[in-house]
N, C-alpha and C. Protein backbone atom coordinates (compact mmCIF):
# COMPACT_ATOMS: atom_id res chain seq x y z
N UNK A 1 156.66 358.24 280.44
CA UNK A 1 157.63 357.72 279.51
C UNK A 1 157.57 358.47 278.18
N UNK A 2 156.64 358.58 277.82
CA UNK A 2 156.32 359.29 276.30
C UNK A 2 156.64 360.86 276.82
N UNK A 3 156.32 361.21 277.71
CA UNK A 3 157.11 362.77 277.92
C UNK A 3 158.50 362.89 277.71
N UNK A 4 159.09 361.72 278.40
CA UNK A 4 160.72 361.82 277.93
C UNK A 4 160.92 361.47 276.69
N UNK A 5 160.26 360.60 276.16
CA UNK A 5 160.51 360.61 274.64
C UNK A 5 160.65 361.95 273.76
N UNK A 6 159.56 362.50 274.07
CA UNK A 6 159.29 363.82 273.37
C UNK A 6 160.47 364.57 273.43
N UNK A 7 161.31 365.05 275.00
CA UNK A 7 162.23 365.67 275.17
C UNK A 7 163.24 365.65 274.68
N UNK A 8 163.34 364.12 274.50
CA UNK A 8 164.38 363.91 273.46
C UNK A 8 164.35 363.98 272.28
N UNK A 9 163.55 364.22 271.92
CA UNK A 9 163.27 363.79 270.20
C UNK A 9 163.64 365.62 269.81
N UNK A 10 162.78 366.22 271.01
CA UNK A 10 163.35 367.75 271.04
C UNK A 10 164.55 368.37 270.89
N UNK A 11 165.40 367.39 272.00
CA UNK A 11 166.67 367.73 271.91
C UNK A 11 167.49 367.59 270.94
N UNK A 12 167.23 366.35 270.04
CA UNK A 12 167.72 365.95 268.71
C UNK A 12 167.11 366.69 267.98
N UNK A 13 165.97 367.16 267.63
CA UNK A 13 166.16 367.87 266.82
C UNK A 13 166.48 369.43 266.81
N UNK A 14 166.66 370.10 268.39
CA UNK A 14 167.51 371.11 268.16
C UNK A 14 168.81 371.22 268.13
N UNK A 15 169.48 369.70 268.72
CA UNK A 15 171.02 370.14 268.11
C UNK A 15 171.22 369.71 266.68
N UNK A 16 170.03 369.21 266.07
CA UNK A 16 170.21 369.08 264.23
C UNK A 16 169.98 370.30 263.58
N UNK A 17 168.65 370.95 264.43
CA UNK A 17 169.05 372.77 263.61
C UNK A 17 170.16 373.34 263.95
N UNK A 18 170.78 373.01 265.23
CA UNK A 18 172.39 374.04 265.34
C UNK A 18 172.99 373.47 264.52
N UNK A 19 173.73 372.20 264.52
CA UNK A 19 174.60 371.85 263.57
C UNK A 19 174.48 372.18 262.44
N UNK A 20 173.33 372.19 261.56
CA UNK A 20 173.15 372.52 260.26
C UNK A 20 173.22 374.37 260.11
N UNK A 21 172.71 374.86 261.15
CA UNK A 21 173.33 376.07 261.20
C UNK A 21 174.65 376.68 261.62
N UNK A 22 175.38 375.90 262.37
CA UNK A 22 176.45 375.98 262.38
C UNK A 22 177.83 375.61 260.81
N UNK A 23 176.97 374.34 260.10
CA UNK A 23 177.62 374.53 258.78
C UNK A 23 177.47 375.76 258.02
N UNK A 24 176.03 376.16 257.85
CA UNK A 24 176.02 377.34 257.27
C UNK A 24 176.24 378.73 257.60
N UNK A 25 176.88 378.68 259.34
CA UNK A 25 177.99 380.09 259.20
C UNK A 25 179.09 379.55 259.29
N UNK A 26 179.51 378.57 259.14
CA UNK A 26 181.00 377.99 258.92
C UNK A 26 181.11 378.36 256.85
N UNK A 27 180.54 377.84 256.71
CA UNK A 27 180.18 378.07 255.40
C UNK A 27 180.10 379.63 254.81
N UNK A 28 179.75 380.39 255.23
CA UNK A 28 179.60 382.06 254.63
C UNK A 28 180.75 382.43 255.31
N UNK A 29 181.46 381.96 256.86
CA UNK A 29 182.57 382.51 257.39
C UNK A 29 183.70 382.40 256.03
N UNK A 30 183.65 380.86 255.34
CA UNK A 30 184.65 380.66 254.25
C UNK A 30 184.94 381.96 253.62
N UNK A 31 183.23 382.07 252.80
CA UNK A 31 182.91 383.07 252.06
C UNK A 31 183.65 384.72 252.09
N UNK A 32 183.14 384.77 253.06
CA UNK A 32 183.51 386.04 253.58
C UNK A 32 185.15 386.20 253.83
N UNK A 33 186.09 385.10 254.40
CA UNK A 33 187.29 384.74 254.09
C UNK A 33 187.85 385.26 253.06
N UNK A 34 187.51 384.60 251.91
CA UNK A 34 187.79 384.78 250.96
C UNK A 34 187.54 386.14 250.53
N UNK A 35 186.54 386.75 251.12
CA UNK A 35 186.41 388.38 250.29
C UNK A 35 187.33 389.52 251.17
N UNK A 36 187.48 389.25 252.25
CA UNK A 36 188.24 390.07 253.24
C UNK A 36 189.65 389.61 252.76
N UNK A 37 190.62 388.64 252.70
CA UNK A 37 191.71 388.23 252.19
C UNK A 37 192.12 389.02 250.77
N UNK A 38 191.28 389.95 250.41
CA UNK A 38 191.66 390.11 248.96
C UNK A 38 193.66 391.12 248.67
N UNK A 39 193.67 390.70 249.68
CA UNK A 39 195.10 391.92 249.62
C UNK A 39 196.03 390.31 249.78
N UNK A 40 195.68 389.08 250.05
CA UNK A 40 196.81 388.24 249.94
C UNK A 40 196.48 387.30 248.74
N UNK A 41 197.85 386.50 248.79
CA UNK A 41 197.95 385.37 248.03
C UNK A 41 196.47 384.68 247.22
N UNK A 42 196.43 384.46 245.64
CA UNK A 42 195.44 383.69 245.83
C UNK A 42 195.04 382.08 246.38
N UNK A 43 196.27 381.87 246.62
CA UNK A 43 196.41 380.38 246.88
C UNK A 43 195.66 380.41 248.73
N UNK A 44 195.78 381.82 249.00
CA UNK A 44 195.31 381.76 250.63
C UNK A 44 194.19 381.76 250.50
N UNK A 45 193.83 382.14 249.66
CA UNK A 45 192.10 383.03 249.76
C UNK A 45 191.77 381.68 249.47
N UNK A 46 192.22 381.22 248.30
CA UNK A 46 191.41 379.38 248.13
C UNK A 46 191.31 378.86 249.15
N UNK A 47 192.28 378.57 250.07
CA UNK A 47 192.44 377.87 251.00
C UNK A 47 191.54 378.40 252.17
N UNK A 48 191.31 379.14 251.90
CA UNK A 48 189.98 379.74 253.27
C UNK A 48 188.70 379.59 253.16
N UNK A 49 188.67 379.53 251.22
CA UNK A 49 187.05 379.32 250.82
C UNK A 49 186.74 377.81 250.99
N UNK A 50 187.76 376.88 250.18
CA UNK A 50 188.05 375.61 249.90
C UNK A 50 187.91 374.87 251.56
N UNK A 51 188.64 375.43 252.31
CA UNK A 51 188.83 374.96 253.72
C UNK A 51 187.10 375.07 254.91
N UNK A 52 186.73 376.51 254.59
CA UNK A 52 185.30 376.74 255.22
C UNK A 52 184.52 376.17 254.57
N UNK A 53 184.45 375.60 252.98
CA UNK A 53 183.03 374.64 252.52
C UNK A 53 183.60 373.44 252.86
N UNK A 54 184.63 372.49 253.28
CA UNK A 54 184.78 371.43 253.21
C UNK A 54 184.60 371.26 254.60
N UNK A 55 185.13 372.11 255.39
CA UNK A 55 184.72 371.85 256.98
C UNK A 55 182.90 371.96 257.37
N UNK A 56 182.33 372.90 256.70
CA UNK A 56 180.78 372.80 256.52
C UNK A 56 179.96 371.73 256.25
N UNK A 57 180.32 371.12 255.08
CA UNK A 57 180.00 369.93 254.61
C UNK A 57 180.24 369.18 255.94
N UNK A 58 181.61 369.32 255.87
CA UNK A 58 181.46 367.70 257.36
C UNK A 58 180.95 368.02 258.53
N UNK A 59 180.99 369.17 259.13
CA UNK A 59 179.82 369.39 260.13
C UNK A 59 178.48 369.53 259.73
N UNK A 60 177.79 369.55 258.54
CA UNK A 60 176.55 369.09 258.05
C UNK A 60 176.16 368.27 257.91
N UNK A 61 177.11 367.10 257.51
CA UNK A 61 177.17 365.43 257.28
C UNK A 61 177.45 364.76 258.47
N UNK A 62 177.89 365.53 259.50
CA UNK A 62 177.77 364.88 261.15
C UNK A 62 175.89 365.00 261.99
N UNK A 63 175.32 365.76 261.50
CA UNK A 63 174.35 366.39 261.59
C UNK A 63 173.48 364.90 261.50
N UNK A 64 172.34 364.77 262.11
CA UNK A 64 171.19 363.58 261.67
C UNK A 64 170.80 363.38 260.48
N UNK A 65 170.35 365.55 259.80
CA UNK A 65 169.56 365.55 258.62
C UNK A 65 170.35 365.44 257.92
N UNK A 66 172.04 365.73 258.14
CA UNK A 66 172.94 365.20 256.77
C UNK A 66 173.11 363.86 256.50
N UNK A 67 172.85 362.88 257.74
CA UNK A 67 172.94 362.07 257.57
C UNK A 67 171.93 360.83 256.43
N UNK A 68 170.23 361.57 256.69
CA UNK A 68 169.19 361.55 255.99
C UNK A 68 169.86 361.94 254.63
N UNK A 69 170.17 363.16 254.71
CA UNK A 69 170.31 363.58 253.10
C UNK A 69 171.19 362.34 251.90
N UNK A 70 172.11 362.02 253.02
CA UNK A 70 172.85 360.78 252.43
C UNK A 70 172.29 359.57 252.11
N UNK A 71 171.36 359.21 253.22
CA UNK A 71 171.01 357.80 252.89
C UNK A 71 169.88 358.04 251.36
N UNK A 72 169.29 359.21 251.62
CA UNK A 72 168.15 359.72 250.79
C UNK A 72 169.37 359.69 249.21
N UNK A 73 170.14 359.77 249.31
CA UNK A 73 170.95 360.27 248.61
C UNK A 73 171.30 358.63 247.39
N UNK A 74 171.48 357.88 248.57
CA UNK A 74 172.00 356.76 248.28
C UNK A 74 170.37 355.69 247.45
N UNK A 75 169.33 355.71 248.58
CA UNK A 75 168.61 355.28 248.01
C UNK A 75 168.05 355.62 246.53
N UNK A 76 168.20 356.89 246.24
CA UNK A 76 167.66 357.35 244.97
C UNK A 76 168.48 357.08 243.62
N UNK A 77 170.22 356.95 244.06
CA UNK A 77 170.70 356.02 243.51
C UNK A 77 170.25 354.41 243.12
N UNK A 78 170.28 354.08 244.06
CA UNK A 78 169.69 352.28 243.62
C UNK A 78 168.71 352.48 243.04
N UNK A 79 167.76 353.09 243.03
CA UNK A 79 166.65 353.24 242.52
C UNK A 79 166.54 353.54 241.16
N UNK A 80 167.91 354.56 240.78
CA UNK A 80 168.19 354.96 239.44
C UNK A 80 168.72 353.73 239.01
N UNK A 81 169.57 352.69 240.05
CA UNK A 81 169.77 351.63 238.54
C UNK A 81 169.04 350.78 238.46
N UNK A 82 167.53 350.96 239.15
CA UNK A 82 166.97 349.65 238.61
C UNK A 82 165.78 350.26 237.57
N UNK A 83 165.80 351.44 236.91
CA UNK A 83 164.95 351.96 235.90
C UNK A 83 165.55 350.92 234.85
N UNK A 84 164.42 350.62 233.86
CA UNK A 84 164.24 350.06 233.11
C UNK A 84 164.69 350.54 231.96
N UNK A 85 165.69 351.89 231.11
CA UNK A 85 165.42 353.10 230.29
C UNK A 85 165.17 352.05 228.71
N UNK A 86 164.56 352.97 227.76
CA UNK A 86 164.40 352.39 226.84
C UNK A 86 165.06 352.27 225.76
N UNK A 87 164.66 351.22 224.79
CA UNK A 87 165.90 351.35 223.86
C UNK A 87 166.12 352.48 222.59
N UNK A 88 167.10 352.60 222.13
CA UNK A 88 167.22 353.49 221.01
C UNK A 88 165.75 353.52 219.76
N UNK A 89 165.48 352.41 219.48
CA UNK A 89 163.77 352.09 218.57
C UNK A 89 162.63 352.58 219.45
N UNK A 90 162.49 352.27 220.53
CA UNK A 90 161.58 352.86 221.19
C UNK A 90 161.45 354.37 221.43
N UNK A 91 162.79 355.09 222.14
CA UNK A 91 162.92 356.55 222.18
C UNK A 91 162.79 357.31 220.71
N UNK A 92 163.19 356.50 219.72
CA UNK A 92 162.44 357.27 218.42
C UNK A 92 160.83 357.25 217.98
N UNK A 93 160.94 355.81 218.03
CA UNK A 93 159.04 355.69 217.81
C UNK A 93 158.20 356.47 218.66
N UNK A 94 158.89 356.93 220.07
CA UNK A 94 158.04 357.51 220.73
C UNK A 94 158.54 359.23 220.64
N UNK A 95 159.20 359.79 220.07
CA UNK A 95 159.72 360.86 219.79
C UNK A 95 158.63 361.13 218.37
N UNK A 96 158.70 360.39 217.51
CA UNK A 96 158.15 360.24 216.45
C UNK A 96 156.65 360.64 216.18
N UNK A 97 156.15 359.84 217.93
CA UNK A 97 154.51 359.79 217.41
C UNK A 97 154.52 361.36 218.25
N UNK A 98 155.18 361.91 219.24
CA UNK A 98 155.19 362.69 219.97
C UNK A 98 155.30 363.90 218.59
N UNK A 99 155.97 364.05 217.91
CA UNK A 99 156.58 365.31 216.46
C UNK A 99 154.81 365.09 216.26
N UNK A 100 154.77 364.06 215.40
CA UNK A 100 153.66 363.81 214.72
C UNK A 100 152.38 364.28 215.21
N UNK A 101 152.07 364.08 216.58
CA UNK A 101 150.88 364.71 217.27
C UNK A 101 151.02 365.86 217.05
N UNK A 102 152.22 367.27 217.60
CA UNK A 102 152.17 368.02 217.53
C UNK A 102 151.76 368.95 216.41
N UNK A 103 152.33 368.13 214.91
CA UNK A 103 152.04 368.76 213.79
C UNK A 103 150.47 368.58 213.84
N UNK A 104 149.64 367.36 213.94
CA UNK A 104 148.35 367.70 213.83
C UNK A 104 147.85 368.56 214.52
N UNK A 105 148.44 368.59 215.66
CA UNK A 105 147.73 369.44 216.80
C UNK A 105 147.79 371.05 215.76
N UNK A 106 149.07 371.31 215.54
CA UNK A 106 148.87 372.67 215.05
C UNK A 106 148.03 372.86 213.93
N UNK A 107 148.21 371.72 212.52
CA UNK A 107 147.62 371.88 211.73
C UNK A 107 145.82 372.30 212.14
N UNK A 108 145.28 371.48 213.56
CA UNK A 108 143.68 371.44 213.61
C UNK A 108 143.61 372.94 213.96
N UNK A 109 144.54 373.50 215.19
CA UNK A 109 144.57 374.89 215.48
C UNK A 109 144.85 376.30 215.08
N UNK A 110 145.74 375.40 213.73
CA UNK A 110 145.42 376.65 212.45
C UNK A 110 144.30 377.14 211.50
N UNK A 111 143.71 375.47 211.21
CA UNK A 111 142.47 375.77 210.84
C UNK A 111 141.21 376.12 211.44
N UNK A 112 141.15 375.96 212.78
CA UNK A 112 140.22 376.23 213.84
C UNK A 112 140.22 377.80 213.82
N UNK A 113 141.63 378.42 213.50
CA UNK A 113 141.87 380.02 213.77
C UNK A 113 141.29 380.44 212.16
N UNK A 114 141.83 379.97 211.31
CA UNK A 114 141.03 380.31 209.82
C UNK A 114 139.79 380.76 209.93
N UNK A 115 138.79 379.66 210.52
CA UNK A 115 137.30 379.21 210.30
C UNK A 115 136.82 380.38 211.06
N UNK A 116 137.65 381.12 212.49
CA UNK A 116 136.85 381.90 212.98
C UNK A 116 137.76 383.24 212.57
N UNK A 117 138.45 383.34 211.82
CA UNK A 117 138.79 384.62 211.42
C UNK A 117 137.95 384.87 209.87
N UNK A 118 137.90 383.98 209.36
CA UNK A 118 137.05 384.19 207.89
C UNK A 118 135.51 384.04 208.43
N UNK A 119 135.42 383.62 210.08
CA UNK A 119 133.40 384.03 210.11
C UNK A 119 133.66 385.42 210.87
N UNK A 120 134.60 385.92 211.53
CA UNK A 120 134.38 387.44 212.36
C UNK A 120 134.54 388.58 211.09
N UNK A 121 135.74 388.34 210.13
CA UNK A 121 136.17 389.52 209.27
C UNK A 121 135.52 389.70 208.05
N UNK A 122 135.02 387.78 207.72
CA UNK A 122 134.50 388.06 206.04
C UNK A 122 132.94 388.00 206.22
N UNK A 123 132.57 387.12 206.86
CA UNK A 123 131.04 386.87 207.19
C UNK A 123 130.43 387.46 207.99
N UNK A 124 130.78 388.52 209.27
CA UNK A 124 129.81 389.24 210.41
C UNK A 124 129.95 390.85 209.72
N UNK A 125 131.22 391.06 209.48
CA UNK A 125 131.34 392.71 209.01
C UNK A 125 131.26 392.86 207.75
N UNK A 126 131.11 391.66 207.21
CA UNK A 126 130.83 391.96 205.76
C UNK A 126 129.08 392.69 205.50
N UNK A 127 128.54 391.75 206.80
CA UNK A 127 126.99 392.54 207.42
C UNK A 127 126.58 393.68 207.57
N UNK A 128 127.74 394.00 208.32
CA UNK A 128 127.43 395.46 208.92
C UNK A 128 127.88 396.45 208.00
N UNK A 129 128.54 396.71 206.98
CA UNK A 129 128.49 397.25 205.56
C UNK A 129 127.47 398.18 205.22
């Protein structure tokens, strides 16, 4: 029983790599449409590029993994509206302490660079003199 499982699971997932490869030479066929057409209409050439990505898409979105991509798609939506985002006082106070760190940060790392440029240039070679 689990052998036929397998077979199948095989089979699904090689007609999910054709299909998805089949969007993507349906998809460059557009492409290429459009670059070979260059002696007609532009309204044709749209219609060949416009026509081969929209037919791609839907034979990609017939596909299992397009189908994944969607639900994946959808869930990450809901998910975006149940973030909490913060309010305008908060995104400053925290912008605020964020500026503020940085200036100390540089201020300690300017003086950290002082302390060892005035002990290598004024205090070691002032030695060797």
């Amino acid at each position: 029983m689990s052998i036929q499982n397998s077979k199948t699971e095989q089979d699904k997932s090689s007609s999910d790599v054709m299909m998805v490869a089949l969007a993507v030479v349906i998809a460059l066929a557009g492409v290429c449409a459009f670059s070979l057409l260059s002696d007609q209409a532009l309204f044709v050439r749209l219609a060949a590029l416009i026509g081969g990505l929209v037919l791609a898409v839907v034979v990609a979105y017939m596909s299992p993994s397009g189908k994944r991509f969607i639900a994946y798609g959808t869930e990450s939506y809901d998910e975006l509206r149940r973030v909490v985002w913060p309010t305008r006082k908060e995104t400053l106070n925290s912008t605020g302490m964020v500026i503020a760190f940085v200036v100390v940060i540089a201020v300690f790392l300017f003086l950290v660079d002082k302390i060892i440029e005035w002990g290598l240039y004024d205090f070691l070679l002032a030695f060797s003199q």
